[in-house]
Each structure stands twice: as structure tokens, then as C-alpha cells.
Protein backbone atom coordinates (compact mmCIF):
# COMPACT_ATOMS: atom_id res chain seq x y z
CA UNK A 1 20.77 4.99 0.00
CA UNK A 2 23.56 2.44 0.68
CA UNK A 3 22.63 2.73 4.18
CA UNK A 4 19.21 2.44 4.03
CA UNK A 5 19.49 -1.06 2.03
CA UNK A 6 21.38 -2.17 4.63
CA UNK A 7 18.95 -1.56 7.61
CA UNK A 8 16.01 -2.92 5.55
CA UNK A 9 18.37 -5.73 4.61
CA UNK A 10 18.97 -6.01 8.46
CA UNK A 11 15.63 -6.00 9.62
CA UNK A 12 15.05 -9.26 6.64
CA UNK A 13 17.44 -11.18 8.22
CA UNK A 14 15.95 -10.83 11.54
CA UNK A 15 12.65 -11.51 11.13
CA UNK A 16 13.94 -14.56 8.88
CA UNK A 17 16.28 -16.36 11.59
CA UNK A 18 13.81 -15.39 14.52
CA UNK A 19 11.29 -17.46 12.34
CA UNK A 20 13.05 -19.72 11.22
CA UNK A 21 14.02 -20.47 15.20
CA UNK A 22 10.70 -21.05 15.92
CA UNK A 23 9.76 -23.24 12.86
CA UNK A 24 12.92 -25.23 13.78
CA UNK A 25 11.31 -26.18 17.49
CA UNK A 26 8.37 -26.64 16.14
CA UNK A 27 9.66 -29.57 14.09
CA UNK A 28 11.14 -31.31 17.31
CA UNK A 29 7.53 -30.74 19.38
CA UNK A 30 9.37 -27.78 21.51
CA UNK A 31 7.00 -24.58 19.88
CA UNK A 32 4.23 -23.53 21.83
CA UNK A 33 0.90 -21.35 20.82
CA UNK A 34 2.00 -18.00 21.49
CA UNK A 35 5.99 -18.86 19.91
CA UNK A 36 4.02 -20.07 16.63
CA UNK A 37 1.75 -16.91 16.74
CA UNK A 38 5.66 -14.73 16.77
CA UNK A 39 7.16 -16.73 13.85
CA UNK A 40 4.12 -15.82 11.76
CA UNK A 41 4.44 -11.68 12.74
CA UNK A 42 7.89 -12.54 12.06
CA UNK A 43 6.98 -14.22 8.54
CA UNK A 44 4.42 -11.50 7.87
CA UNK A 45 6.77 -8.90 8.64
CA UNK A 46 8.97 -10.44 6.47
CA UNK A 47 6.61 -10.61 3.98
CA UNK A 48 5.67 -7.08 3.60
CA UNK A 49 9.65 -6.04 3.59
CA UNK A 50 10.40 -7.53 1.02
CA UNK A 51 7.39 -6.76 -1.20
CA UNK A 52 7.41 -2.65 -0.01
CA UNK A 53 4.01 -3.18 1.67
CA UNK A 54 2.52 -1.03 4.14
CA UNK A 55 0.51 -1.77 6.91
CA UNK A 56 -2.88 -0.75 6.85
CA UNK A 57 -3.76 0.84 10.19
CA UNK A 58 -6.69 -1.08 12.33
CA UNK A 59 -8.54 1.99 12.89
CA UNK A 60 -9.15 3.33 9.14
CA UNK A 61 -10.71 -0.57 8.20
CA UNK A 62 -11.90 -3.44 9.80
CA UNK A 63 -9.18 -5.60 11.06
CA UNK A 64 -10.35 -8.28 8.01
CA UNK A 65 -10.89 -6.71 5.50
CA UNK A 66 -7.51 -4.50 5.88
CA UNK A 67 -5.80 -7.66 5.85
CA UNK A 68 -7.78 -8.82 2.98
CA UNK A 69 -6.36 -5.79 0.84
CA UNK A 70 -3.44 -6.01 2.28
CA UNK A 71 -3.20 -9.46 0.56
CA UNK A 72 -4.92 -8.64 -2.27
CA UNK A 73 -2.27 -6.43 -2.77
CA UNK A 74 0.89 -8.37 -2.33
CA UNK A 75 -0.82 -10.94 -4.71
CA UNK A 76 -1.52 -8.81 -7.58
CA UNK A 77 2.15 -7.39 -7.42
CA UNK A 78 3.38 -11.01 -7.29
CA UNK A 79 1.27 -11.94 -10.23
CA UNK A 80 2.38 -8.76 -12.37
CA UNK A 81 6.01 -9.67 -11.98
């Protein structure tokens, strides 16, 4: 179990400092498009770590509205805490 916190812990960490990177060039003017489009995967990734969420897959319901419950989701459990 030990080990399994660790590589989720891991995996937090990365996606934080590889978004953080890219929020910190985008302060200075150095970010482009497709870098700014990364940090949010990277956020969103994040995101879903740390609240246990899965991702829905794109072929079982349209690309919005899976995200919308997706959302929905992570909401509701941050609202019931």
C-alpha cells in the first residue's frame, strides 16, 4: 500500500511542477498556445489524482457532456466534504 501512495504521490508532484513550469513562463510572456494547453492536462490530471476521479472514456459519451459529469462529480464530492 506504502508503495502505491508513493507512485500516486509521485505522479502529483509531477504534474504539479510541470504546471507550475509553464504557469511560471507564462507570467514573464515566454508560454505559448500549445505549452498553456499542457499545463492545463497537467492541472486536470492533477485534479482528478487527487480527488480519485476517473476518466470517462470519449467513446461511451460525448466528449462534453463526459466532461460535464466528470465535473459534476468532482464538485459534489468537494461540496460533501
Amino acid at each position: 500500500m506504502l508503495r502505491a501512495a508513493s507512485a500516486t504521490l509521485a505522479r502529483v508532484v509531477s504534474n504539479y511542477r510541470a504546471a507550475q513550469l509553464i504557469a511560471i513562463r507564462d507570467a514573464s510572456g515566454e508560454a505559448d498556445t500549445e505549452e498553456l494547453r499542457k499545463a492545463v492536462i497537467h492541472y486536470r490530471t492533477l485534479f482528478d489524482e487527487l480527488l480519485g476521479v476517473k476518466p470517462v472514456a470519449p467513446s461511451s459519451v460525448p466528449a462534453d457532456r463526459g466532461v460535464l459529469r466528470q465535473y459534476r462529480s468532482c464538485l459534489e464530492r468537494l461540496l460533501s466534504i
